[in-house]
N, C-alpha and C. Protein backbone atom coordinates (compact mmCIF):
# COMPACT_ATOMS: atom_id res chain seq x y z
N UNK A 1 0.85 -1.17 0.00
CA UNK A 1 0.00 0.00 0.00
C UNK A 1 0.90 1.24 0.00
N UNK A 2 0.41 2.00 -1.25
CA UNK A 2 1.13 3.25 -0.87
C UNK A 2 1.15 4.47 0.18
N UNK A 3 0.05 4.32 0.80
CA UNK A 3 -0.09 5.25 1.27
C UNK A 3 -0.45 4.48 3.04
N UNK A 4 -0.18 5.21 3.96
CA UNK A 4 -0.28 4.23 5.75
C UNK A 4 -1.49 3.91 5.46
N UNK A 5 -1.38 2.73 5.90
CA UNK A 5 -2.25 1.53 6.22
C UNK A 5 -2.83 1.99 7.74
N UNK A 6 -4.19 1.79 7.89
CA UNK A 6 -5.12 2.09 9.15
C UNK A 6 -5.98 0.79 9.27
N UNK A 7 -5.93 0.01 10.05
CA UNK A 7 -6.75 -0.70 10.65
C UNK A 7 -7.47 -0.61 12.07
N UNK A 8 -8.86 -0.70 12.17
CA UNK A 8 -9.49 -0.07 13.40
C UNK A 8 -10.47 -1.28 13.81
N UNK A 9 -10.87 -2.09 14.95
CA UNK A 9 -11.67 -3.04 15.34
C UNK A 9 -11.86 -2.19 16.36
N UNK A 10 -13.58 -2.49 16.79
CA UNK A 10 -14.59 -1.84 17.87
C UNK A 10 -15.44 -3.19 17.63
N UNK A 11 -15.93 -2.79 19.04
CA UNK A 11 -16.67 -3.86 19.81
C UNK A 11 -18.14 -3.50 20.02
N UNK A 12 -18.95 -3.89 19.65
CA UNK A 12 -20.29 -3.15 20.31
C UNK A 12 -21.38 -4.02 20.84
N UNK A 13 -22.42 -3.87 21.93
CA UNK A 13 -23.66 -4.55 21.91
C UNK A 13 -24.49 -3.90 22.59
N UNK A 14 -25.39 -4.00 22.49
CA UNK A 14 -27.27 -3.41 22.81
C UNK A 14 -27.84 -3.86 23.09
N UNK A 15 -29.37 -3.93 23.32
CA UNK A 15 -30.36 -4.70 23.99
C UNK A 15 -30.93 -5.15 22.36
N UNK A 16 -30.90 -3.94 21.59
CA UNK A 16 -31.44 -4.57 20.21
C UNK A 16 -30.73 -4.89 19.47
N UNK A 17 -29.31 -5.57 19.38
CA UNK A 17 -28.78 -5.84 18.70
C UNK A 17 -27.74 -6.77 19.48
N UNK A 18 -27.12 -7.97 18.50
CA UNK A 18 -26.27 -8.83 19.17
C UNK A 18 -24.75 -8.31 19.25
N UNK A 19 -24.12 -9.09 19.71
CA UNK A 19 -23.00 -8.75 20.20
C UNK A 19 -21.67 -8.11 18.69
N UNK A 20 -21.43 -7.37 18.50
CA UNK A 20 -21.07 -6.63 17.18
C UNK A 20 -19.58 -6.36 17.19
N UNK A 21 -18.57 -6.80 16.03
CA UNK A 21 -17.30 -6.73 16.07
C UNK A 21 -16.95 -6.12 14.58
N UNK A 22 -16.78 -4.78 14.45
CA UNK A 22 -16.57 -4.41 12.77
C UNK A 22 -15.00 -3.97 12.88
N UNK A 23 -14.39 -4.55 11.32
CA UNK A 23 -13.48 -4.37 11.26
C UNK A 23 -13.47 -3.55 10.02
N UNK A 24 -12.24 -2.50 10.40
CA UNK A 24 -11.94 -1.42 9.25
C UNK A 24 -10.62 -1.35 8.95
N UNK A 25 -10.96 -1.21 7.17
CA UNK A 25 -9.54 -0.42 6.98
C UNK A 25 -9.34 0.10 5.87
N UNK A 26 -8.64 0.93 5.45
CA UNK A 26 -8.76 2.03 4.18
C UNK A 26 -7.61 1.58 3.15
N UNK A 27 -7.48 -0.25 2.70
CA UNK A 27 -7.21 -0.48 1.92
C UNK A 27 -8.35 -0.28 0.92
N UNK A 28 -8.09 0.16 -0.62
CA UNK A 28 -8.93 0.05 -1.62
C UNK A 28 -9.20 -1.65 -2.29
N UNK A 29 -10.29 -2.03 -2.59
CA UNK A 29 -9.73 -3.56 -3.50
C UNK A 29 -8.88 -3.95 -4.55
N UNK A 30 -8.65 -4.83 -4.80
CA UNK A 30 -7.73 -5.26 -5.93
C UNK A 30 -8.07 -4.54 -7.07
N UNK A 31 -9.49 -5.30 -7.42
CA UNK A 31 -10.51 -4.92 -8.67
C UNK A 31 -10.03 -3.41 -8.90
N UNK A 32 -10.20 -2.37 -7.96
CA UNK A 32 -9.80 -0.68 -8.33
C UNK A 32 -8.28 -0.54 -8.44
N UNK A 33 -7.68 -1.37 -7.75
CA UNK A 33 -6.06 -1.00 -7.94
C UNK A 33 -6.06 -1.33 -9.79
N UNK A 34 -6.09 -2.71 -9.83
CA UNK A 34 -5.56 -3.53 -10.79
C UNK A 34 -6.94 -3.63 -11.86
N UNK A 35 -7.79 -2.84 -12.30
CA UNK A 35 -8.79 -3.05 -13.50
C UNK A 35 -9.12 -4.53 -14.34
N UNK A 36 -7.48 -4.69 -14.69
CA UNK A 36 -7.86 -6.00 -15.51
C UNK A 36 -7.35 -6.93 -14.89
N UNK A 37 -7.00 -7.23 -13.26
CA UNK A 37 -6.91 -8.59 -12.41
C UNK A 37 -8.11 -9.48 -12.32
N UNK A 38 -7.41 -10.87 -12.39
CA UNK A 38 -8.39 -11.87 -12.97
C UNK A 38 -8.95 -12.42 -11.20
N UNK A 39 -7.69 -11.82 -10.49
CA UNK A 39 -7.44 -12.91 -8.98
C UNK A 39 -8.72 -12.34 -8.27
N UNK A 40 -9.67 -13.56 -7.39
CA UNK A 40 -10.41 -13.35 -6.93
C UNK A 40 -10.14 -13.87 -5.71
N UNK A 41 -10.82 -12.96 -4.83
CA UNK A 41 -11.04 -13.61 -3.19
C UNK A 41 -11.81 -14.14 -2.79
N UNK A 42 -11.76 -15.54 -2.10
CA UNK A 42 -12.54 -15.74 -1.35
C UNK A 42 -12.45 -16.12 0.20
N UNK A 43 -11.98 -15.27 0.40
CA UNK A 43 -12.14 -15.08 1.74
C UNK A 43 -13.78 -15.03 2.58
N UNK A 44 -13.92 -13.92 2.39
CA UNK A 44 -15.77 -13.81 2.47
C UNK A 44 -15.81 -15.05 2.51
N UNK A 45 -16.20 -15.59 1.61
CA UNK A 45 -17.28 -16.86 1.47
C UNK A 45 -16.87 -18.28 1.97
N UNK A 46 -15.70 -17.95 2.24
CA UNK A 46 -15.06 -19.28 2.90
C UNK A 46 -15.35 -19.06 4.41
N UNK A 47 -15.54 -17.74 4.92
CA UNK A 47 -15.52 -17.76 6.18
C UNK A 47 -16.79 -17.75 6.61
N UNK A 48 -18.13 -17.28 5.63
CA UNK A 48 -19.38 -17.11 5.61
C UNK A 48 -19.66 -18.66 5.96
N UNK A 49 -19.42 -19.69 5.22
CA UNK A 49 -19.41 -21.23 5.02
C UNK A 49 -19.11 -21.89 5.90
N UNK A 50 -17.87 -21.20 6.37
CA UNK A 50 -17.83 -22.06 8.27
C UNK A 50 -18.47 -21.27 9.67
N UNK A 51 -19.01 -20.05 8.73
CA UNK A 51 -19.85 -19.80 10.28
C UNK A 51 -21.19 -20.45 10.02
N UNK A 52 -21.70 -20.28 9.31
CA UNK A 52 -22.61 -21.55 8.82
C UNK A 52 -22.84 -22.71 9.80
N UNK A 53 -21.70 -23.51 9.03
CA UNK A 53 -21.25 -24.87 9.57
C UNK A 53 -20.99 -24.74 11.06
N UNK A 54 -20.47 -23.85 11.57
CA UNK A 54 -21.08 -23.69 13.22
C UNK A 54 -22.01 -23.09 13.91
N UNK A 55 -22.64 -22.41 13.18
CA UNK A 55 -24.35 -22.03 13.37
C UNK A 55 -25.46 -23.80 13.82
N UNK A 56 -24.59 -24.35 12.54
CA UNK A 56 -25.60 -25.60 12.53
C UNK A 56 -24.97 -26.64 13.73
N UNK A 57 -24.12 -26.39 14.43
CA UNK A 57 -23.34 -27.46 15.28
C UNK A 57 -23.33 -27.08 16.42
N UNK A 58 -23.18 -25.88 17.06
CA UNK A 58 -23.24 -25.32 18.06
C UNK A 58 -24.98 -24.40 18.15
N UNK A 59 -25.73 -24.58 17.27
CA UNK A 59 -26.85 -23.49 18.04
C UNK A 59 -26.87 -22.30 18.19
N UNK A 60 -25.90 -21.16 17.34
CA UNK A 60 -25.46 -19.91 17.60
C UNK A 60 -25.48 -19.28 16.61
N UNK A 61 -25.33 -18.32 16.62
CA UNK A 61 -26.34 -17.57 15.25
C UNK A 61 -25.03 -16.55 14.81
N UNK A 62 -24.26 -16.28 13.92
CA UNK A 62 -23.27 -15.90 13.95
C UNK A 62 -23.47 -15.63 12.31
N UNK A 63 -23.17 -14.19 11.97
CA UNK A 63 -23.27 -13.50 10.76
C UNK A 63 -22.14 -12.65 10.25
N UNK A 64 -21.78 -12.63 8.85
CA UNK A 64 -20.64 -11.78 8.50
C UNK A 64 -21.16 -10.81 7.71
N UNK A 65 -21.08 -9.62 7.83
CA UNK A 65 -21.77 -8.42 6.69
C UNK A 65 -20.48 -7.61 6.11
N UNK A 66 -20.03 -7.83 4.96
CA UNK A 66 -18.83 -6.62 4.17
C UNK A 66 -19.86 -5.96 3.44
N UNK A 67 -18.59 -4.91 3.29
CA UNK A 67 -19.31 -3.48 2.91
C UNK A 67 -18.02 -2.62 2.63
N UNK A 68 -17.93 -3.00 1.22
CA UNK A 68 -16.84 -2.21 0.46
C UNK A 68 -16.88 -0.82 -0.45
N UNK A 69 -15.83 0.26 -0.17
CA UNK A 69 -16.37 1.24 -0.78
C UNK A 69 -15.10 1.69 -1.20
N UNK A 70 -14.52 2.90 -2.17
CA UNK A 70 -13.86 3.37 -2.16
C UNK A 70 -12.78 3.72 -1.23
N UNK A 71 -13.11 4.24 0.06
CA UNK A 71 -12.68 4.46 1.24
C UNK A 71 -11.83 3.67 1.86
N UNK A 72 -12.44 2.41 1.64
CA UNK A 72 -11.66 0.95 2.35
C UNK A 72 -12.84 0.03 2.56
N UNK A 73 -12.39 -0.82 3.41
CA UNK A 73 -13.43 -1.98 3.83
C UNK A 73 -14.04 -1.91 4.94
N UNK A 74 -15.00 -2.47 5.58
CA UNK A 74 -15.42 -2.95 6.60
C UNK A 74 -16.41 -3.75 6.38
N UNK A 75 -15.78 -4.62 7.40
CA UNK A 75 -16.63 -6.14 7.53
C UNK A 75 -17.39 -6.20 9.09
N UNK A 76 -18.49 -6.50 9.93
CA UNK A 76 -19.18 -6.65 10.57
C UNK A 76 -19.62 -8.53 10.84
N UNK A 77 -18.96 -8.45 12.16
CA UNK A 77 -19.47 -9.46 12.70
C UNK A 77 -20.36 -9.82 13.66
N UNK A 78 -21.54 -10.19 13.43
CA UNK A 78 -22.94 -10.43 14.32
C UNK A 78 -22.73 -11.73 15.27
N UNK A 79 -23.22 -11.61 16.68
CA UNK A 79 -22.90 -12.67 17.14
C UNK A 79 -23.83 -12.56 18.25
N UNK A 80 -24.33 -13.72 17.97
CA UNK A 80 -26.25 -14.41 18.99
C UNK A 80 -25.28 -14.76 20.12
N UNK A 81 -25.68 -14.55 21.29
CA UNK A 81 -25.46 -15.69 22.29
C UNK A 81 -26.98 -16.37 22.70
């Protein structure tokens, strides 16, 4: 990255909402760096797939929300107890 790298994690929870872990950071994606990169991530969906798979094993309700913009990333993690 050319320019400093910022990464920020906060913690949050409420009465109306479950227990909340978003992670930030003001890398841009590949796709905008690199236009014609073929390389894809799957990160997301690999990790979406095993919270899943422990949703269904443990009874716990556990969600991933990204949300990519120009700016950088942030990803949101939902978590039932």
């Amino acid at each position: 990255m050319e320019e400093k790298a910022v990464v920020a994690v906060s913690f949050q929870r409420s009465d109306e909402k479950p227990f909340e872990v978003i992670i930030k950071d003001n890398e841009i994606s590949r796709t905008k760096k690199h236009p014609g990169a073929t390389h894809r991530s799957y990160g997301s969906t690999i990790t979406s797939r095993r919270l899943a798979f422990i949703n269904k094993l443990k009874d716990k309700d556990f969600k991933v929300v990204p949300n990519y913009s120009d700016e950088g990333a942030e990803v949101s993690l939902e978590i039932s107890f």
